[in-house]
Protein backbone atom coordinates (compact mmCIF):
# COMPACT_ATOMS: atom_id res chain seq x y z
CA UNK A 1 25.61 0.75 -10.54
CA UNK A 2 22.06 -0.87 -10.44
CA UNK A 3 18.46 -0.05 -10.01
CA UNK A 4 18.24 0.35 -6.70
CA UNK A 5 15.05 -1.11 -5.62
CA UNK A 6 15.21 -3.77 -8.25
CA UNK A 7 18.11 -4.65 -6.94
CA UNK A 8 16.33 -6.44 -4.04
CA UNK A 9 14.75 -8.87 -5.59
CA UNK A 10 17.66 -10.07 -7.77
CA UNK A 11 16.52 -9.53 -11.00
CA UNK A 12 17.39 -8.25 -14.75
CA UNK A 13 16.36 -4.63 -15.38
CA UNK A 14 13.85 -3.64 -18.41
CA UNK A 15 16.27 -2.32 -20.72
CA UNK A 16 16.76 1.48 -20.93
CA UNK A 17 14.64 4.12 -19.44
CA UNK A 18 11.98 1.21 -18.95
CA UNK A 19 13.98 -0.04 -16.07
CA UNK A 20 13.42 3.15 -14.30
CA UNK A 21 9.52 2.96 -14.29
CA UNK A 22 10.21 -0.89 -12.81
CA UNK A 23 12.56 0.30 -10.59
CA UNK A 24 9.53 3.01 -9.36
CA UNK A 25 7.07 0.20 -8.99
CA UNK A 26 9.55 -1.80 -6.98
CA UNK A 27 9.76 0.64 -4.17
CA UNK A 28 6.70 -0.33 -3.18
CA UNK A 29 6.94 -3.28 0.13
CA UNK A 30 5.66 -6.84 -0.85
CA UNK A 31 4.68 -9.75 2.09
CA UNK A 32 8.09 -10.95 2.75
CA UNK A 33 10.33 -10.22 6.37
CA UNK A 34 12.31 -7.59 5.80
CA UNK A 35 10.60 -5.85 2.64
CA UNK A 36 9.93 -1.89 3.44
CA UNK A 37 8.33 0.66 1.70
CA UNK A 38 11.53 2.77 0.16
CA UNK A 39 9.18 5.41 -0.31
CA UNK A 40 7.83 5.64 2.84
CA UNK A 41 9.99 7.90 4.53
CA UNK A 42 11.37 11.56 2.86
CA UNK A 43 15.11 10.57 3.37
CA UNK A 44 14.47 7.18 2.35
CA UNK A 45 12.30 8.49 -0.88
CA UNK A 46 15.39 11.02 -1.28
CA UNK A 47 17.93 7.89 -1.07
CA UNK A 48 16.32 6.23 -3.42
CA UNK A 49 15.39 9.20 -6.29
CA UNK A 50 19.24 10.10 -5.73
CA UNK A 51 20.00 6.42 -6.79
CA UNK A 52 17.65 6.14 -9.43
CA UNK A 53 17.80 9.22 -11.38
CA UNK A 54 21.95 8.91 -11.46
CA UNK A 55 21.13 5.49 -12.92
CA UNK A 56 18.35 6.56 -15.36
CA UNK A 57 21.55 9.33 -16.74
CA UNK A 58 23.75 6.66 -17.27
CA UNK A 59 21.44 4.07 -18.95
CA UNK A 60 20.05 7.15 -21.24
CA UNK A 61 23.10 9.16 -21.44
CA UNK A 62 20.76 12.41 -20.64
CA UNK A 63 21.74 14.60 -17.52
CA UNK A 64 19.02 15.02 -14.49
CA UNK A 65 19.54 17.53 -11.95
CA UNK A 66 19.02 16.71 -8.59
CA UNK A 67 15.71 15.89 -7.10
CA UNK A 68 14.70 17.32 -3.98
CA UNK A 69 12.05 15.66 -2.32
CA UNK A 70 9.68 16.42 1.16
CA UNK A 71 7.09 14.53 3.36
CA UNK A 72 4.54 16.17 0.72
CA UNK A 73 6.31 15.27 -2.68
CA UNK A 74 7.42 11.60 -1.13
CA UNK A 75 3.66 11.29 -0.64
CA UNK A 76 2.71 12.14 -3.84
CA UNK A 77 4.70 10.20 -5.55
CA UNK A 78 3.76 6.90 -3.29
CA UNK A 79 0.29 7.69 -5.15
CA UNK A 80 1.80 7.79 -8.56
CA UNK A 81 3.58 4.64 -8.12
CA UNK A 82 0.12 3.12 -6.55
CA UNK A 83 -1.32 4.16 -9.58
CA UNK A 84 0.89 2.94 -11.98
CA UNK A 85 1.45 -0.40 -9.88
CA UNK A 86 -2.21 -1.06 -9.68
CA UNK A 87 -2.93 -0.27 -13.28
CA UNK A 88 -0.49 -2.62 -14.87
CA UNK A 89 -1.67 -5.51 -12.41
CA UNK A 90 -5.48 -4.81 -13.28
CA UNK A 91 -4.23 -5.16 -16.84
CA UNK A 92 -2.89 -8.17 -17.02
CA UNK A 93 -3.57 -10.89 -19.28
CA UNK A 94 -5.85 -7.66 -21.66
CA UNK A 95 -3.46 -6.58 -23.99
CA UNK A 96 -0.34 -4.27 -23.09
CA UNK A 97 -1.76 -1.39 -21.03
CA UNK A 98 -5.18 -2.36 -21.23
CA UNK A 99 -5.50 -1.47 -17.54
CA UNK A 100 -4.41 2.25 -18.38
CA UNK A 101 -7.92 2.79 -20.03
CA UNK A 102 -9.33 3.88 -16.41
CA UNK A 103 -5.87 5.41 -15.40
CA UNK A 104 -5.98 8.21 -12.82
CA UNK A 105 -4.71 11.38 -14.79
CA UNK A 106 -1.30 12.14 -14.36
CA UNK A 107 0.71 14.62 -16.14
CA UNK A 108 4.64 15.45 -16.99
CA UNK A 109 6.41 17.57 -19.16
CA UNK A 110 9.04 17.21 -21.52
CA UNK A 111 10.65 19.06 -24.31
CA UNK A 112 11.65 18.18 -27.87
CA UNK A 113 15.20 17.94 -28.45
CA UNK A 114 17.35 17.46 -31.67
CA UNK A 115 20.40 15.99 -30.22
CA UNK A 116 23.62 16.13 -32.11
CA UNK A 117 23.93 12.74 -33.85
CA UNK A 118 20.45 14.65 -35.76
CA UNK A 119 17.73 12.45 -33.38
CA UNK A 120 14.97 14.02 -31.81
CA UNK A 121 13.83 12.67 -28.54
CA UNK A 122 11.87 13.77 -25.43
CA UNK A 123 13.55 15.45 -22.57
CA UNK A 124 11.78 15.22 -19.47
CA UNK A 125 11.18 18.65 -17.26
CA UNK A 126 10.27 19.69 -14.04
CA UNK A 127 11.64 19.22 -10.35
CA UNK A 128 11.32 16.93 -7.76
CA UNK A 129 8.22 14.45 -8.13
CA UNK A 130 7.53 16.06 -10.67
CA UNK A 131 10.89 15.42 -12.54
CA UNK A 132 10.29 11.22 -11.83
CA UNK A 133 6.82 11.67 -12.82
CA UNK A 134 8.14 12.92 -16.40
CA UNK A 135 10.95 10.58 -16.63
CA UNK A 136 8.06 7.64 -15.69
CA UNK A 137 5.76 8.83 -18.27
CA UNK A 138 8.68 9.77 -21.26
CA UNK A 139 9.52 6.28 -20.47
CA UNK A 140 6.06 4.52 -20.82
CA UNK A 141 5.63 6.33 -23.92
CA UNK A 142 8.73 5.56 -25.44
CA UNK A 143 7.96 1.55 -24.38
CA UNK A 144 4.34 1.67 -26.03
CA UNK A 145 5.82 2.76 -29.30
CA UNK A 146 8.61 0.28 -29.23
CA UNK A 147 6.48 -2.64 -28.36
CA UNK A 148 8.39 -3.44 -24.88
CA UNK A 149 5.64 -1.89 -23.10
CA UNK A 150 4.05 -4.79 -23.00
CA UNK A 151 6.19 -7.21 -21.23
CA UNK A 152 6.39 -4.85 -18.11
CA UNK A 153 4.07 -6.65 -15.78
CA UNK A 154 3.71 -7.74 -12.35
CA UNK A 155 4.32 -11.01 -10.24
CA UNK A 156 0.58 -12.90 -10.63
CA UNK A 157 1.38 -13.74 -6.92
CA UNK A 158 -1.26 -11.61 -4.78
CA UNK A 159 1.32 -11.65 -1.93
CA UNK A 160 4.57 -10.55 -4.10
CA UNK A 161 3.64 -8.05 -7.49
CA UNK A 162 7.49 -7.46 -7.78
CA UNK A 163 7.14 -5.79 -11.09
CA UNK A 164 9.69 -7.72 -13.93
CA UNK A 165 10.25 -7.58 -17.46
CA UNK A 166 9.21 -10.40 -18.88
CA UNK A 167 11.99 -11.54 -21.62
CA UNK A 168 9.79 -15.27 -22.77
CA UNK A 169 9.61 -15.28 -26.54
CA UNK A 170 5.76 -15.36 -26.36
CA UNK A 171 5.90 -13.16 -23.55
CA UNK A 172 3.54 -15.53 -21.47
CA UNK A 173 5.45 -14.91 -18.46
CA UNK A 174 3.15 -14.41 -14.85
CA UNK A 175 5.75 -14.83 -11.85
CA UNK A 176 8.86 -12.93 -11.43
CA UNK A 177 10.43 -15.80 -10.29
CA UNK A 178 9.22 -19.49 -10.72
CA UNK A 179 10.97 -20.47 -8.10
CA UNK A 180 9.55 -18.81 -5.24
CA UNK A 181 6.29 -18.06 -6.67
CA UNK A 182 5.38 -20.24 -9.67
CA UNK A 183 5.90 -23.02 -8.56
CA UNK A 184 4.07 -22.33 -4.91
CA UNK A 185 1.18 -21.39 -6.91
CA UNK A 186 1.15 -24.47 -9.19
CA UNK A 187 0.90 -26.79 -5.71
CA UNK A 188 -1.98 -24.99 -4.52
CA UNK A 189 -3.73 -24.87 -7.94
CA UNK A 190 -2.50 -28.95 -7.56
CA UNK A 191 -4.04 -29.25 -4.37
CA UNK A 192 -7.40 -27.81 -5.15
CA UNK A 193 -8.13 -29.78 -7.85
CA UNK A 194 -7.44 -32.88 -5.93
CA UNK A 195 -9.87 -31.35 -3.43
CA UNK A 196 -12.36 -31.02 -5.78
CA UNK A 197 -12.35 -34.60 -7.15
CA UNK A 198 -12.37 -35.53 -3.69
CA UNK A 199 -15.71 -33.82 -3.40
CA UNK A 200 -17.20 -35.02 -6.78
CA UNK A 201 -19.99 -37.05 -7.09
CA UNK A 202 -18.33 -39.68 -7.61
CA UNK A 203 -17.64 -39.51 -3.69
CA UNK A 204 -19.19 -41.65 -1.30
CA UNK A 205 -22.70 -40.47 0.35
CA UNK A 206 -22.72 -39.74 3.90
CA UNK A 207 -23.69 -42.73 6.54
CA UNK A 208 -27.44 -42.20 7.41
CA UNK A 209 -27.89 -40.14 4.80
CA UNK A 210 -31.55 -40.02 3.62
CA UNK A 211 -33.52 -40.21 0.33
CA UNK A 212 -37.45 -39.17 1.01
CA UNK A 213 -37.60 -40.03 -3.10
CA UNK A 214 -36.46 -43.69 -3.54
């Protein structure tokens, strides 16, 4: 079993109940053939909650019931991902969750819960979107105490934004994938500045080009 929408792009989950919250912002389409929105539609957003929240219980061990989702609730919850998405891109390169300052309110509830091996730990309420919100927001909180929080980001590619958990040991990673996107970039950053010393001063003037001051 895998993250469903995470799935696509090939790559290793955030660890724990983070994964879920990358898994959320990876719903969303990127410019590529093929890529759709899997929120988009209500049986598609229903697919992949179904997929998701039976993943999020087996990575956390904690029972979800099931999530029943309309037009209305699939829409909603596009907005919370656009949110979140747009939030941790504007953040980037600030500190972890510096883009949250100006975050559009959303809310979730959970409940305290001593568990039997004597740890307390959040338990996320509600139904439907408002279920995925909570389990979202449990796990962003949960990541900003830990310190992982941080290393949630997405693709610096304006065209991709997959969202990936970035595993460096300085955590100084931008693309989600070098490959495909890193190393694009780095030939048009390449190109530019060959551009540019093309059309330095130190180029030559223009025939017939005049000087009224000599």
């Amino acid at each position: 079993m895998t993250w469903p929408a995470t799935a696509r792009y090939g790559l290793e989950a955030a660890p724990g109940g983070l994964g879920f919250v990358q898994d959320l912002l990876n719903t969303a389409a990127v410019e590529a053939p093929g890529s759709v929105d899997l929120l988009a539609a209500p049986d598609d957003a229903r697919a992949w909650a179904d997929a998701a929240v039976a993943r999020w219980a087996a990575v956390t061990g904690q029972p979800v019931p099931p999530v029943r989702l309309d037009a209305e609730e699939a829409e909603k919850l596009r907005a919370f991902r656009d949110d979140l998405r747009r939030l941790i891109t504007e953040g980037a390169g600030d500190g972890p969750g510096a883009g949250l300052r100006a975050a559009v309110p959303h809310r979730g509830s959970a409940a305290l819960r001593l568990g039997e091996d004597g740890v307390v730990r959040l338990e996320p309420c509600g139904s439907g979107r408002r279920l995925l919100a909570a389990l979202v927001l449990v796990a962003v909180f949960e990541a900003q105490r830990d310190g992982t929080w941080g290393r949630l980001k997405t693709c610096r590619a304006p065209r991709c934004r997959v969202a990936f958990y970035d595993r460096s040991r300085n955590n100084s990673g931008v693309w989600h994938e070098v490959k495909s996107c890193g190393n694009a970039a780095n030939l048009r950053a390449c190109r530019a500045r060959r551009r540019a010393r093309e059309a330095g001063p130190e180029a030559k003037e223009a025939p017939g080009a005049r000087h009224p001051h000599r």
